[in-house]
C-alpha atoms as a PDB file:
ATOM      1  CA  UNK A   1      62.359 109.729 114.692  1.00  0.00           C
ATOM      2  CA  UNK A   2      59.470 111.857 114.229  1.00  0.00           C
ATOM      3  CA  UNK A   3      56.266 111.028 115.566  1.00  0.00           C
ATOM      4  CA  UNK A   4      53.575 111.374 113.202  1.00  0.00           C
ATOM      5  CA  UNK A   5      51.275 114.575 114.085  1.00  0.00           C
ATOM      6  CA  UNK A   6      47.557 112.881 115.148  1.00  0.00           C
ATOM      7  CA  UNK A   7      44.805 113.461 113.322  1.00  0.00           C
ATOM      8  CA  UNK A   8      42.715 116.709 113.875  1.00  0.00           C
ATOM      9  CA  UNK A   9      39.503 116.367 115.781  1.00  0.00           C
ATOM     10  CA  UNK A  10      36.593 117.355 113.986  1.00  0.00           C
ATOM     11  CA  UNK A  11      36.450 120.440 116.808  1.00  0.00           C
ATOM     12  CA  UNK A  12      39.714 121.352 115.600  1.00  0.00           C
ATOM     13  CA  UNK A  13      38.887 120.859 111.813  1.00  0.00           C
ATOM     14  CA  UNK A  14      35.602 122.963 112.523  1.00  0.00           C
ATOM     15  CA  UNK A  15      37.291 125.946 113.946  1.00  0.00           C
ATOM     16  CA  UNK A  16      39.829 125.778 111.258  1.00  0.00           C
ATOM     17  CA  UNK A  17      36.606 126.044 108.628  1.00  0.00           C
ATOM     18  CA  UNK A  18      34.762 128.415 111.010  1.00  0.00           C
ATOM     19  CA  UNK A  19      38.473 130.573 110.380  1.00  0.00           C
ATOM     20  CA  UNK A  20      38.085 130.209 106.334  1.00  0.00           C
ATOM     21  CA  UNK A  21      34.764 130.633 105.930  1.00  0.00           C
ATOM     22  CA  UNK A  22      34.938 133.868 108.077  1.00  0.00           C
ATOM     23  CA  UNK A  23      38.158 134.636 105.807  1.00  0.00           C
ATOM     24  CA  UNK A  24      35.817 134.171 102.738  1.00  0.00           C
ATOM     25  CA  UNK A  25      32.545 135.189 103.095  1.00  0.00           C
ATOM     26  CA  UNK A  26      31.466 138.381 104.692  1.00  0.00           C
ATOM     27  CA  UNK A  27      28.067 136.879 105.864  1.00  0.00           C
ATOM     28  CA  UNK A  28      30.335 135.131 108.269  1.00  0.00           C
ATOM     29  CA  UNK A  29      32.607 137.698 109.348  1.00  0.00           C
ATOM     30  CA  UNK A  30      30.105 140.219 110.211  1.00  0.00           C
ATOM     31  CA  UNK A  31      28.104 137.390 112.001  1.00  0.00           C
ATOM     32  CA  UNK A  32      24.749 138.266 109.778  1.00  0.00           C
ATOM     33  CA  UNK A  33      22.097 135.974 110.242  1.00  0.00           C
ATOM     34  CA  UNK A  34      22.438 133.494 107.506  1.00  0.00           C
ATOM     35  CA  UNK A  35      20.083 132.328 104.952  1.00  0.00           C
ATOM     36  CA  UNK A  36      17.956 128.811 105.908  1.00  0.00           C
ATOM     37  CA  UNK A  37      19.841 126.322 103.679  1.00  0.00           C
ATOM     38  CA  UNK A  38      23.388 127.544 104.253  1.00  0.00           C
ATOM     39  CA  UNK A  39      24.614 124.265 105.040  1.00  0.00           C
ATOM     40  CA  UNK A  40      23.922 122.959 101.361  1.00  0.00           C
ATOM     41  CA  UNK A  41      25.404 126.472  99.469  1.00  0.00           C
ATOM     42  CA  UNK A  42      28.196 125.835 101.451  1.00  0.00           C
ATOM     43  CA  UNK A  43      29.094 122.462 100.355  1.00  0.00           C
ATOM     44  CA  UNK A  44      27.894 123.162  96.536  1.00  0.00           C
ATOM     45  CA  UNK A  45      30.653 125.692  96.610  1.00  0.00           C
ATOM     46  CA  UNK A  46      33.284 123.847  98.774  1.00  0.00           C
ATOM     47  CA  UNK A  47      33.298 119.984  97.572  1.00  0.00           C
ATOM     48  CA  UNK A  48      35.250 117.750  99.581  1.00  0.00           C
ATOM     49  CA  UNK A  49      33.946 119.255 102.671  1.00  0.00           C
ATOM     50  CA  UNK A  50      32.756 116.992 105.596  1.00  0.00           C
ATOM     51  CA  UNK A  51      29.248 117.271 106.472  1.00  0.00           C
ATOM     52  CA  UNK A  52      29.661 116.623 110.117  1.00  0.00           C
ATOM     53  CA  UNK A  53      32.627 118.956 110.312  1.00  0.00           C
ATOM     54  CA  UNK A  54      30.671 121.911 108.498  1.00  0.00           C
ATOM     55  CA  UNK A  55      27.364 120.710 110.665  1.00  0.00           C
ATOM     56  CA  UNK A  56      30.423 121.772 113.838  1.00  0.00           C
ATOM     57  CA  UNK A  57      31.589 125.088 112.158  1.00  0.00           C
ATOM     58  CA  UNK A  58      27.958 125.996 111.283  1.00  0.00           C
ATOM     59  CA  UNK A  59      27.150 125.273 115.084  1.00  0.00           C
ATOM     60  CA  UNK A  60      30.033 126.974 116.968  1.00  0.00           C
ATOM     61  CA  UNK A  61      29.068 130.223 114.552  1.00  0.00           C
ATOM     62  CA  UNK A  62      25.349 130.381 115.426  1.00  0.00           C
ATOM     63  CA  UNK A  63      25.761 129.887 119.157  1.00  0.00           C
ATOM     64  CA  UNK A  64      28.197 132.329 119.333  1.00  0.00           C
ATOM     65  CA  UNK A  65      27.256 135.809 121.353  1.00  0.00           C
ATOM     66  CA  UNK A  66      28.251 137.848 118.403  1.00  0.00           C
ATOM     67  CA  UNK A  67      25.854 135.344 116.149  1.00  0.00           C
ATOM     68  CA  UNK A  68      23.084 135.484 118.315  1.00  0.00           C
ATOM     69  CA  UNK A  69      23.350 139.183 119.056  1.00  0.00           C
ATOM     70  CA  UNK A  70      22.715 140.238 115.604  1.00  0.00           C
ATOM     71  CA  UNK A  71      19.648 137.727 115.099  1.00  0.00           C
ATOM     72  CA  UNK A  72      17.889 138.706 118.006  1.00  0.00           C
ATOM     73  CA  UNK A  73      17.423 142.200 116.549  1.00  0.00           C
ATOM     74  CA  UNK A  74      17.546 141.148 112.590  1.00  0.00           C
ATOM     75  CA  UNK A  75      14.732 141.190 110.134  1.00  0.00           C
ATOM     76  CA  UNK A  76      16.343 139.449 107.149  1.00  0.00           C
ATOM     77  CA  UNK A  77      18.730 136.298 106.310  1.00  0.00           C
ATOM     78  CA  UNK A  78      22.069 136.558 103.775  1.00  0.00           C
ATOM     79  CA  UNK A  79      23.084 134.161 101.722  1.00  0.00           C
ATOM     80  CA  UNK A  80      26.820 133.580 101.164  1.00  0.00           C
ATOM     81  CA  UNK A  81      26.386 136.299  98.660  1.00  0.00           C
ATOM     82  CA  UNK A  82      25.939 138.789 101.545  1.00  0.00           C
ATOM     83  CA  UNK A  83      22.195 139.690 100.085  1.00  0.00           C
ATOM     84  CA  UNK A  84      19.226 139.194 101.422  1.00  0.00           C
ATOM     85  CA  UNK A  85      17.377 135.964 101.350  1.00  0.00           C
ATOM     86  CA  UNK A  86      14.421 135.435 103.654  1.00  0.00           C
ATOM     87  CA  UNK A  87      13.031 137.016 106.968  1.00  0.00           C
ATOM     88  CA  UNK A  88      14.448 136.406 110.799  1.00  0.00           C
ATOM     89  CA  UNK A  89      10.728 134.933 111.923  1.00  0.00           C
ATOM     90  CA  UNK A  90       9.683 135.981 115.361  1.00  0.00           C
ATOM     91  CA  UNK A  91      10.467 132.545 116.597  1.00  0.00           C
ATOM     92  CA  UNK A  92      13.901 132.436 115.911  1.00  0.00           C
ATOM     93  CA  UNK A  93      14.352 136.314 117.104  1.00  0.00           C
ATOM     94  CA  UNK A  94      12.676 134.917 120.627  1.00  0.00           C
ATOM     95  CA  UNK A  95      14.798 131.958 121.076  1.00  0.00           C
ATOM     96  CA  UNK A  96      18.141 134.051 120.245  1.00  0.00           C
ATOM     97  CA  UNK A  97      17.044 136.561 123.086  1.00  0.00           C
ATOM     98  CA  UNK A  98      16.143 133.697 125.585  1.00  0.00           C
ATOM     99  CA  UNK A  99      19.171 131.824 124.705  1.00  0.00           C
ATOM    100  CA  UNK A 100      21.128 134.713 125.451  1.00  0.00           C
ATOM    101  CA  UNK A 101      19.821 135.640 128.722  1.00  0.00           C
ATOM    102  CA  UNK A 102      20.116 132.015 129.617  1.00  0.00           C
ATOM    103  CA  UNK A 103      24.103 132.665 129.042  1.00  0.00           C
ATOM    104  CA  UNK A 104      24.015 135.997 130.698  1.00  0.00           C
ATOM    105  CA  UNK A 105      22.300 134.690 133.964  1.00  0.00           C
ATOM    106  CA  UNK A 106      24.646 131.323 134.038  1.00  0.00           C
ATOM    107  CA  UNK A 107      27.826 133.763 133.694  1.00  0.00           C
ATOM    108  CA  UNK A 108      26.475 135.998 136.574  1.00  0.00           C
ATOM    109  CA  UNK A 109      25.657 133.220 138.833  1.00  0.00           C
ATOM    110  CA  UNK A 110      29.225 131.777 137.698  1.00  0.00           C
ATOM    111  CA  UNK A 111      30.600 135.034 138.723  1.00  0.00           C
ATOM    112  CA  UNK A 112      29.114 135.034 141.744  1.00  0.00           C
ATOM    113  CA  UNK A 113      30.206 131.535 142.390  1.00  0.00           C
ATOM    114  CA  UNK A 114      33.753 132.315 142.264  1.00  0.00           C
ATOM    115  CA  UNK A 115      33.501 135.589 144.421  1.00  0.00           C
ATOM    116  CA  UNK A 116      31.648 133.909 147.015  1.00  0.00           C
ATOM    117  CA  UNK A 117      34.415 130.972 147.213  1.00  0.00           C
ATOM    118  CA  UNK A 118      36.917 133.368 147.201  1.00  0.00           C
ATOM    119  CA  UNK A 119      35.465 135.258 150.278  1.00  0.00           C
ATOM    120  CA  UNK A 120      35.302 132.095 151.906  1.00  0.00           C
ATOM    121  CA  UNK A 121      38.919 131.244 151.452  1.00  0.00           C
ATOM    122  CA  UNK A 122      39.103 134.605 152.519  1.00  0.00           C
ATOM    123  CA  UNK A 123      37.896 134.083 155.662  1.00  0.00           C
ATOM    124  CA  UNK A 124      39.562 130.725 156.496  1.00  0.00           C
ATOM    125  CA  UNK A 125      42.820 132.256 155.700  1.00  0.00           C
ATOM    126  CA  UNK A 126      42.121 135.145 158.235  1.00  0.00           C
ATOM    127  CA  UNK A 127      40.803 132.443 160.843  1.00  0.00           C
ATOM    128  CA  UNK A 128      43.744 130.916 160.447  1.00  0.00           C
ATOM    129  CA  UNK A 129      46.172 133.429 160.762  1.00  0.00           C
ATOM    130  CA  UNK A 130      44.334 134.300 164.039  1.00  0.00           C
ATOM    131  CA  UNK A 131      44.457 131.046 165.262  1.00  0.00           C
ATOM    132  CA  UNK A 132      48.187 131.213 164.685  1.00  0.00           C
ATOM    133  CA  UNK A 133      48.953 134.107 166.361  1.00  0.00           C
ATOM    134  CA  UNK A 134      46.870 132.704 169.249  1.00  0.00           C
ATOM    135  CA  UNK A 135      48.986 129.829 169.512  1.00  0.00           C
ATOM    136  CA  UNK A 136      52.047 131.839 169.056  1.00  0.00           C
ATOM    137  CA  UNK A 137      51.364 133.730 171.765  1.00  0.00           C
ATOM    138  CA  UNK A 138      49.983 131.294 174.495  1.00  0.00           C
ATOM    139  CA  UNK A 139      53.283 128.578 173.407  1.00  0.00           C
ATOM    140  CA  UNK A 140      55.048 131.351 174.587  1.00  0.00           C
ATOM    141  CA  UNK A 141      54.337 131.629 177.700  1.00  0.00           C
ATOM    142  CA  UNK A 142      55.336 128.023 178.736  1.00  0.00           C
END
């Protein structure tokens, strides 16, 4: 017997959106800032489409570094059209910057984390080697 495949999470069901809507619509693809309102175009022109998943898809695309790359330096908004509707404000240009120095700084101190741990084991393996071949050689001698 077959077990019946479980249900997608609405994670899963996001990124599979996030993957059509990028197949679809260029604004997506090329990561241009998108229009205020996208959320509602988007559902006029695919019924049937959860809210909450969309609400995921829309959120995993505008936090990502390629999203929030372009907005920091952007001036307009596209609609699903690809032209322009609206201005980037100031605001939302500042708060794509900060957020992504926030990210930068967390990775770096992440990375620095993990090389500082892995001197440390580092070092305990070396101690311990030593301390081996200390023992080795005074067990000998009895």
């Amino acid at each position: 017997m077959n077990a019946p495949n479980p249900a997608p999470t609405p994670a899963q069901s996001a990124r599979a959106l996030l993957k059509e809507l990028q197949a679809n619509f260029p604004v997506f693809k090329q990561a241009l800032p998108l229009s205020i309102g996208i959320d509602k175009q988007l559902l006029s022109r695919l019924p049937g489409t959860d809210r909450k998943v969309l609400r995921i898809a829309l959120g995993i695309h505008t936090n990502s570094l390629r999203y929030l790359k372009s907005l920091e330096k952007a001036k307009e908004r596209f609609n699903l059209d690809g032209s322009p509707e609206g201005e980037v404000s100031e605001t939302h240009r500042n708060h794509a910057a900060e957020t992504l120095r926030e990210r930068f700084k967390r990775e770096a101190e992440q990375r620095r984390a993990q090389r500082e741990a892995e001197r440390a084991e580092e070092v305990k393996k070396q101690s311990m080697e030593k301390l081996n071949q200390l023992a080795q050689k005074f067990s000998r001698g009895r």
